[in-house]
N, C-alpha and C. Protein backbone atom coordinates (compact mmCIF):
# COMPACT_ATOMS: atom_id res chain seq x y z
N UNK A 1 -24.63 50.15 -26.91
CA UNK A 1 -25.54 49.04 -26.71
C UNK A 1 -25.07 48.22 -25.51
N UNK A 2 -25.82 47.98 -24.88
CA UNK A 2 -25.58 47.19 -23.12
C UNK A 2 -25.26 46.07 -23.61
N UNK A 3 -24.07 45.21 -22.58
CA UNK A 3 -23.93 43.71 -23.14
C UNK A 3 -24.32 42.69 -23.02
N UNK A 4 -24.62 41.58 -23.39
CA UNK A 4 -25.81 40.71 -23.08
C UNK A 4 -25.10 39.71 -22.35
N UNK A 5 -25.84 39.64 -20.97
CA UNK A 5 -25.39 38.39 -20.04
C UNK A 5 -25.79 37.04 -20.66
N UNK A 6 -25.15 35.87 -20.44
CA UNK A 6 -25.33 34.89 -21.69
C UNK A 6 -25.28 33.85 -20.00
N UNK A 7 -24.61 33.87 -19.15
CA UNK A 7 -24.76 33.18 -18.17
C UNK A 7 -25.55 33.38 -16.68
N UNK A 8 -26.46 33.96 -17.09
CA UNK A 8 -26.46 34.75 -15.69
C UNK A 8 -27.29 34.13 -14.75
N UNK A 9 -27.07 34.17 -13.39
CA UNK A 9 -28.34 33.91 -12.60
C UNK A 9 -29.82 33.92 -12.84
N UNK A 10 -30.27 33.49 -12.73
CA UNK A 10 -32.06 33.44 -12.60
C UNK A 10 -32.26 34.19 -11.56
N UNK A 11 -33.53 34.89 -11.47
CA UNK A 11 -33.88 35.32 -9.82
C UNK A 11 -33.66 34.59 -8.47
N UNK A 12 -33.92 33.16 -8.91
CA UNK A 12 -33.87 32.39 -7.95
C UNK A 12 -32.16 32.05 -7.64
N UNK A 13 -31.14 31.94 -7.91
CA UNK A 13 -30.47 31.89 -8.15
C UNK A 13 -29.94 33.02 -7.25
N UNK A 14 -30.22 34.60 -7.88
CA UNK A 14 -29.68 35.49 -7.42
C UNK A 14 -30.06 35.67 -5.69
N UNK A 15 -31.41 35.56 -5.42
CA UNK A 15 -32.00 35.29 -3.76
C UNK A 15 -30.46 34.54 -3.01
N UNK A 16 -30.33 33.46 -3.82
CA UNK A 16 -29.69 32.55 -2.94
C UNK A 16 -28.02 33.41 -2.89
N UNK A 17 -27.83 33.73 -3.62
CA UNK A 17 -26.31 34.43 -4.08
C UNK A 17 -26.80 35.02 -2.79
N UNK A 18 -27.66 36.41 -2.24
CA UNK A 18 -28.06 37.62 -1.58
C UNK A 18 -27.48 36.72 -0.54
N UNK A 19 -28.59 35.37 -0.12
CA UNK A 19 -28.26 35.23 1.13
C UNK A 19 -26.80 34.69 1.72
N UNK A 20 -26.07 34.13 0.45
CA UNK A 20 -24.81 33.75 0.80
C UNK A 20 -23.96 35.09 1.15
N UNK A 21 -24.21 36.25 0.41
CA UNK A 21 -23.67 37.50 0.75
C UNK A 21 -23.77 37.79 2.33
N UNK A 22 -25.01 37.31 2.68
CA UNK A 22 -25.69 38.22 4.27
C UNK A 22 -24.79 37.05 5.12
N UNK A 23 -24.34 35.66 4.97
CA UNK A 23 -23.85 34.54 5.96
C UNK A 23 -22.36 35.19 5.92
N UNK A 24 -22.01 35.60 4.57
CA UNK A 24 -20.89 36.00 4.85
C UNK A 24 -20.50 37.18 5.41
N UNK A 25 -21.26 37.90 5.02
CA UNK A 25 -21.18 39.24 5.97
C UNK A 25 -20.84 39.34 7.80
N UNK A 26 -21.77 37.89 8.00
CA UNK A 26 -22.15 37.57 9.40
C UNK A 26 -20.65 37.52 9.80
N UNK A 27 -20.10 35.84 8.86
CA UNK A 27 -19.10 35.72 9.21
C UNK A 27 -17.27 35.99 9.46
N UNK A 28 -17.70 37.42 8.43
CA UNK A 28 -16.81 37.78 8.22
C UNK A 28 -16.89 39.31 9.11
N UNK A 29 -17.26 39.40 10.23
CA UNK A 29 -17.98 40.67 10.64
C UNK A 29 -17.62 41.78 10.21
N UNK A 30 -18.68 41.93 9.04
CA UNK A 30 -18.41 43.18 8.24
C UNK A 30 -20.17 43.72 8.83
N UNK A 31 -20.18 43.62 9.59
CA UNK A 31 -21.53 44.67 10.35
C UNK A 31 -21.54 45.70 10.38
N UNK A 32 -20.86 46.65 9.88
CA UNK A 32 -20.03 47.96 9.74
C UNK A 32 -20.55 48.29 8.42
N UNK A 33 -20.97 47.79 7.47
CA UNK A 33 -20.59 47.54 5.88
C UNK A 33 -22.63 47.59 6.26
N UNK A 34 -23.09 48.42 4.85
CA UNK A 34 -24.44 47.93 4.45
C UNK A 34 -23.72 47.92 2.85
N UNK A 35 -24.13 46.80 2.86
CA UNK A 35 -24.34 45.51 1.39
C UNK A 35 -25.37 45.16 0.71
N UNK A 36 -25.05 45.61 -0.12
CA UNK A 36 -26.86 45.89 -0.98
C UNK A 36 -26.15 45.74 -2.73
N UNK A 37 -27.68 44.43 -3.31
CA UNK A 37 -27.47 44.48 -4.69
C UNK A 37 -27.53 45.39 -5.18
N UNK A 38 -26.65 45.51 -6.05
CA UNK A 38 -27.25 46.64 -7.40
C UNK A 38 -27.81 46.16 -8.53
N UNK A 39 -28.24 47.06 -9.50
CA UNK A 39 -29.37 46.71 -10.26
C UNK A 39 -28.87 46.35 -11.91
N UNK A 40 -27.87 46.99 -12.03
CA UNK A 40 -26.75 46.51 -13.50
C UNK A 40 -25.80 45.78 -12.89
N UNK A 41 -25.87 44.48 -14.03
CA UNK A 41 -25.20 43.58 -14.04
C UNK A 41 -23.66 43.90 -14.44
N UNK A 42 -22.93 43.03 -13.87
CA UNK A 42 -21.19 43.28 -13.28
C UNK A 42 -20.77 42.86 -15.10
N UNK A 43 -19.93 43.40 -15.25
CA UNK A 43 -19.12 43.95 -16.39
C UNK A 43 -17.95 42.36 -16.52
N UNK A 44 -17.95 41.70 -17.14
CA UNK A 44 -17.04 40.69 -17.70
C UNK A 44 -16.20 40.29 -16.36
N UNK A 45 -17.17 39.85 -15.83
CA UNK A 45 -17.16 39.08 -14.23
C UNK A 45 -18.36 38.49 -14.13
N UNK A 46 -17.97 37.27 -13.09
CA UNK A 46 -19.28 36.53 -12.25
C UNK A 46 -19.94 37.69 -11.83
N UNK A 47 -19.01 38.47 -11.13
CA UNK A 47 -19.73 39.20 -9.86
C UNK A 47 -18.41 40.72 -9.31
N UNK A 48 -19.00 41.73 -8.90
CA UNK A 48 -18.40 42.61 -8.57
C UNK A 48 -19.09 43.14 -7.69
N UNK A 49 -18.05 43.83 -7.01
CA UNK A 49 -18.28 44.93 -5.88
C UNK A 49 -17.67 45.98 -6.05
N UNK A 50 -18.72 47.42 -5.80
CA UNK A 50 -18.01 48.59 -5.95
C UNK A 50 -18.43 49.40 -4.70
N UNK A 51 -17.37 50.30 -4.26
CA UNK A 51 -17.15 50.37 -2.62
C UNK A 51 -17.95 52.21 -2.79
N UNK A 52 -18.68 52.88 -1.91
CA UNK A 52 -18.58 54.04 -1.46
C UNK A 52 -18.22 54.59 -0.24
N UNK A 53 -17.34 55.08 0.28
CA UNK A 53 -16.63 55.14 1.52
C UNK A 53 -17.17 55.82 2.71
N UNK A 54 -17.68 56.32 1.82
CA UNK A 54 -18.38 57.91 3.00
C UNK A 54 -19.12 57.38 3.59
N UNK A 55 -20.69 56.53 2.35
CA UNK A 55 -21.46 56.13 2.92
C UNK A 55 -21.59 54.31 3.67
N UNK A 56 -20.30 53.92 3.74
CA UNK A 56 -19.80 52.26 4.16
C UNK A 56 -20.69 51.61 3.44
N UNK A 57 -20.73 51.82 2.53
CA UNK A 57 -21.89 51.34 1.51
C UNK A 57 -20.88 50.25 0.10
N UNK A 58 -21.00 48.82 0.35
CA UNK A 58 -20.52 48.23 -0.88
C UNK A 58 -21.82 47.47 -1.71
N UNK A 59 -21.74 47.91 -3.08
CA UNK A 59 -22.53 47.16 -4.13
C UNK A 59 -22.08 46.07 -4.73
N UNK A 60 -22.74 44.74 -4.72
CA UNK A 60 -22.25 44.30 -5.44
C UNK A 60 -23.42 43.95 -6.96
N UNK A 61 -23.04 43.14 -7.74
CA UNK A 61 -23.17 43.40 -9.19
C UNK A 61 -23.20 41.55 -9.61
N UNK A 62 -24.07 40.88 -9.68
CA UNK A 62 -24.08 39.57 -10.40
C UNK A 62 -23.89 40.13 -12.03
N UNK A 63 -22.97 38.84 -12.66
CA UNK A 63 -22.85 38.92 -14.04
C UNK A 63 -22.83 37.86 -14.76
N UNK A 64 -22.17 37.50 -15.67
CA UNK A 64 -21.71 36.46 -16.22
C UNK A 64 -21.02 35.60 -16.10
N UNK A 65 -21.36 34.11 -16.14
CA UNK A 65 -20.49 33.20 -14.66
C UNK A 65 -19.83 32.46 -15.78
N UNK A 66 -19.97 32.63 -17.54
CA UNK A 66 -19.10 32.23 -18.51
C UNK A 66 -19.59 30.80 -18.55
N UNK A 67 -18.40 29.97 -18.74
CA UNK A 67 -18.65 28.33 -18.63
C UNK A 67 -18.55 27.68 -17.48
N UNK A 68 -18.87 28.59 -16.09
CA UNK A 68 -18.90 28.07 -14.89
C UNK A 68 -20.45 27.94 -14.44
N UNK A 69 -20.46 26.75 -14.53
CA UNK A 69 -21.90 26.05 -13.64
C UNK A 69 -22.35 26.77 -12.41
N UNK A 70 -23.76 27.54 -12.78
CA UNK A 70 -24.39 28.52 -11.67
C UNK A 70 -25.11 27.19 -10.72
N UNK A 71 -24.35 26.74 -9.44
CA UNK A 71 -24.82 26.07 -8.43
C UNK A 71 -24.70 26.86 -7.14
N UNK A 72 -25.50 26.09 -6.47
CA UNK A 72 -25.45 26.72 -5.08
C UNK A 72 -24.05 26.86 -4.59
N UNK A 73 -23.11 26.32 -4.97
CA UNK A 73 -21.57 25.90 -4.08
C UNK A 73 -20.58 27.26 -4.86
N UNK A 74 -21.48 27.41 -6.59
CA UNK A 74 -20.85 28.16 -7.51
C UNK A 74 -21.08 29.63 -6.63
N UNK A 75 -22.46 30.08 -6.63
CA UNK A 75 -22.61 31.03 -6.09
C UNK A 75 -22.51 31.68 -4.76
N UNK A 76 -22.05 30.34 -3.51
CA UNK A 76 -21.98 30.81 -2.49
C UNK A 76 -19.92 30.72 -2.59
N UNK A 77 -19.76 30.65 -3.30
CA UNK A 77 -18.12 30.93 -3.33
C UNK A 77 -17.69 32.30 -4.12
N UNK A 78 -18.45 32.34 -4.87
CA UNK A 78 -18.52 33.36 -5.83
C UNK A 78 -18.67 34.80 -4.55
N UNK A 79 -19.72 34.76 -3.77
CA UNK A 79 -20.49 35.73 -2.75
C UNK A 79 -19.12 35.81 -1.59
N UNK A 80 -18.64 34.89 -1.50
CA UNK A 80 -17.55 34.85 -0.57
C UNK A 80 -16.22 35.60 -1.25
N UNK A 81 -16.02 35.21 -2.17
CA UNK A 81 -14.92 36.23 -3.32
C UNK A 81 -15.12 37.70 -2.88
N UNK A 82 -16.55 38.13 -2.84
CA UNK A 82 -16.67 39.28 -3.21
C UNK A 82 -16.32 40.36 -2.01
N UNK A 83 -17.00 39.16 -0.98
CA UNK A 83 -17.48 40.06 0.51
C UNK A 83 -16.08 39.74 1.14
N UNK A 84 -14.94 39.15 0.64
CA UNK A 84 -13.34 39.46 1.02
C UNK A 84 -13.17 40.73 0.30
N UNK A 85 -13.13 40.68 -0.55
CA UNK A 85 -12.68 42.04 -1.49
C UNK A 85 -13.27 42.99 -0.15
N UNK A 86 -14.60 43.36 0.53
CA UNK A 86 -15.14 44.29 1.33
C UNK A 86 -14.20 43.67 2.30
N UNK A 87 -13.91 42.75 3.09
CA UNK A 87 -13.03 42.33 4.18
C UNK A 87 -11.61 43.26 4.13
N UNK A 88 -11.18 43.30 2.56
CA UNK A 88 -9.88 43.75 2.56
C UNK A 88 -9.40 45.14 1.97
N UNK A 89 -11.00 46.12 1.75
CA UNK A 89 -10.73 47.00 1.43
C UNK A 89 -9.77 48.11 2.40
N UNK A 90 -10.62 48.38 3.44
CA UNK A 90 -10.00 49.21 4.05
C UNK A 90 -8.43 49.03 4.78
N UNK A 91 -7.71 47.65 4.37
CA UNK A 91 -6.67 47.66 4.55
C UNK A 91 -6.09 48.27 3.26
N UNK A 92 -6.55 48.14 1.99
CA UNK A 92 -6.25 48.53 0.84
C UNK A 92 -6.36 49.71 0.73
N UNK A 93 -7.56 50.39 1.31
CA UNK A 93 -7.45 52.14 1.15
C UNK A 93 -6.30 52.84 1.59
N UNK A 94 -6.34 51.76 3.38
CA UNK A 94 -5.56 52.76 4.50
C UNK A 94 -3.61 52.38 3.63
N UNK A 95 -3.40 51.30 2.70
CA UNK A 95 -2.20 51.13 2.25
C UNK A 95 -1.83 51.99 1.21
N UNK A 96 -2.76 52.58 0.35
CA UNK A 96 -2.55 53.46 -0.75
C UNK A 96 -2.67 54.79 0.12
N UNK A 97 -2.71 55.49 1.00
CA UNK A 97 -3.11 56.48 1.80
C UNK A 97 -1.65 56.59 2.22
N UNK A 98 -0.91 57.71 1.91
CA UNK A 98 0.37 58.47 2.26
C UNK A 98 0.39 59.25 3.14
N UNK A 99 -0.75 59.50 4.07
CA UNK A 99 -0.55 60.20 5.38
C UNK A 99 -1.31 59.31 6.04
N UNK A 100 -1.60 58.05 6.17
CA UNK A 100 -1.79 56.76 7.38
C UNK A 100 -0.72 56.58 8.21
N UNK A 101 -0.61 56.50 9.29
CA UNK A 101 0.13 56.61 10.21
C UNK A 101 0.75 54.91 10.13
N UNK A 102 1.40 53.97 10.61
CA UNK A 102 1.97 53.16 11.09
C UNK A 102 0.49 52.28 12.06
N UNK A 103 0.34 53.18 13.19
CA UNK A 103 -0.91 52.87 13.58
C UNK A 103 -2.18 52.27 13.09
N UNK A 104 -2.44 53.55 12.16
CA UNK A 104 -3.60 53.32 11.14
C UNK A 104 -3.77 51.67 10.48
N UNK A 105 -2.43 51.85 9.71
CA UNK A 105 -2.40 50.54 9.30
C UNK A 105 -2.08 49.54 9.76
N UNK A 106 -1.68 49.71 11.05
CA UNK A 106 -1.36 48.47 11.98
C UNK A 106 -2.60 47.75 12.32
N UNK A 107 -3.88 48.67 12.70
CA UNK A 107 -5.72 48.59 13.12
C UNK A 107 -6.07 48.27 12.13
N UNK A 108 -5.87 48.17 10.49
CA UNK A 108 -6.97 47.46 9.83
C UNK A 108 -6.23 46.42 9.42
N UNK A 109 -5.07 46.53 9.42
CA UNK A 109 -4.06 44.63 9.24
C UNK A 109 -5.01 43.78 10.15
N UNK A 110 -4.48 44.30 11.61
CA UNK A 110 -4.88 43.33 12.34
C UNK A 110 -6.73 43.58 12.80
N UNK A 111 -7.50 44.34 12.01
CA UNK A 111 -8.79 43.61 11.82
C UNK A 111 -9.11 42.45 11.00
N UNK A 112 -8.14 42.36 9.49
CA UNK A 112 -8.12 41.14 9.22
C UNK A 112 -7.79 39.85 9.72
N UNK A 113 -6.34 40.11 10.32
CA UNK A 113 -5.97 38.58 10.97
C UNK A 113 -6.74 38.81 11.90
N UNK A 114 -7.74 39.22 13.22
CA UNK A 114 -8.68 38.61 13.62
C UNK A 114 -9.77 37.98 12.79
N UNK A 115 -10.12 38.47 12.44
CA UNK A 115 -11.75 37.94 11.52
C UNK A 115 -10.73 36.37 11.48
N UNK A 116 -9.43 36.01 10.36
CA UNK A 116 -8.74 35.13 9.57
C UNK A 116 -8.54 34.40 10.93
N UNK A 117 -8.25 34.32 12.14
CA UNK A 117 -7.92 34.08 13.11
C UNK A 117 -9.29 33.15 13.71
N UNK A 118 -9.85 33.51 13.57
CA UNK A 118 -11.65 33.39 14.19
C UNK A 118 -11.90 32.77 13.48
N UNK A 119 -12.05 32.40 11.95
CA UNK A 119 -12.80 31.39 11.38
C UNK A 119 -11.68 30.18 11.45
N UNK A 120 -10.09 30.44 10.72
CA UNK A 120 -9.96 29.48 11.35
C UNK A 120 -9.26 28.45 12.39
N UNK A 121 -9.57 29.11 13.38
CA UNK A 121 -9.56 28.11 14.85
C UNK A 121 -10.61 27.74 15.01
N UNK A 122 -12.11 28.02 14.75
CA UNK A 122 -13.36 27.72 14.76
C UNK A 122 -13.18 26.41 13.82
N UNK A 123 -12.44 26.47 13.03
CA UNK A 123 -12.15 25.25 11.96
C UNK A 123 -11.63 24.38 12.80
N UNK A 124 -11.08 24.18 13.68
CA UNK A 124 -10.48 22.76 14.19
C UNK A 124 -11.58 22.48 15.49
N UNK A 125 -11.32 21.08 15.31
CA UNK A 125 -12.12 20.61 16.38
C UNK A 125 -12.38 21.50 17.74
N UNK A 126 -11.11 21.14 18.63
CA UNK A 126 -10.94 21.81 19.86
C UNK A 126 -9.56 22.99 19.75
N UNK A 127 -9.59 23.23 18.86
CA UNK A 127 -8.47 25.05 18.88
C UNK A 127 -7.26 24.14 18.40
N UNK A 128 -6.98 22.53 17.98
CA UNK A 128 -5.60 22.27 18.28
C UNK A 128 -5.17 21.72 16.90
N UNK A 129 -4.51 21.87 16.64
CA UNK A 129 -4.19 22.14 15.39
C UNK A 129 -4.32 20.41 14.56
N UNK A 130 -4.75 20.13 13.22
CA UNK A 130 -5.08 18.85 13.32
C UNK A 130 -4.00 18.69 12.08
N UNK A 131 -2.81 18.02 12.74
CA UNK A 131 -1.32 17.86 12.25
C UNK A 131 -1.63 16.37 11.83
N UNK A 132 -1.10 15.70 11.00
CA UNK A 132 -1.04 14.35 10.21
C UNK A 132 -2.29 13.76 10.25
């Protein structure tokens, strides 16, 4: 018997989740990545993502947000959770991978600290660091 979501998004709700997915996508340049809902709801989680490699294809999965208040701030943090998990997979693949070269994993480290690099210095005013 399927389990019954007791918190879940509304449609309207879920739209807005999608588009927080697509800002983050933007900002996290995962343009590489097609990101697309899926249609069963995420398993004793807000929200999940499940990766297919071949096809750069990540799903993610709205679920049960429990006793956490479904707001716009809820769900666009929630969407941001997820689309890191896609930010940090392929450092995660290429680290469990026993014939990755040094190289290999040197190129998807440092695809993260760019992206991490880029948002935030974009965070300070003028690049300079905002100390006391």
């Amino acid at each position: 018997m399927p389990r019954k979501v007791k918190n879940a998004p509304n449609e309207e709700q879920a739209k807005l989740f999608d588009q927080s997915v697509q800002r983050w996508q933007r900002e996290l340049s995962l343009g590489d990545w097609r990101i697309e809902r899926g249609g069963k709801p995420a398993r004793n989680a807000m929200a999940s993502v499940e990766f297919d490699n071949a096809a750069r294809l990540a799903t993610y999965r709205l679920g049960d947000f429990g006793a956490e208040e479904i707001t716009p701030e809820s769900l666009d943090k929630t969407a941001l959770h997820e689309l890191l998990h896609v930010l940090l997979h392929d450092l995660v693949v290429t680290s469990q991978d026993r014939s990755a070269t040094d190289e290999q994993l040197e190129a998807v480290e440092h695809r993260v600290i760019n992206v991490l690099e880029k948002l935030l210095w974009e965070r300070t005013a003028d690049g300079q660091a905002n100390i006391g």
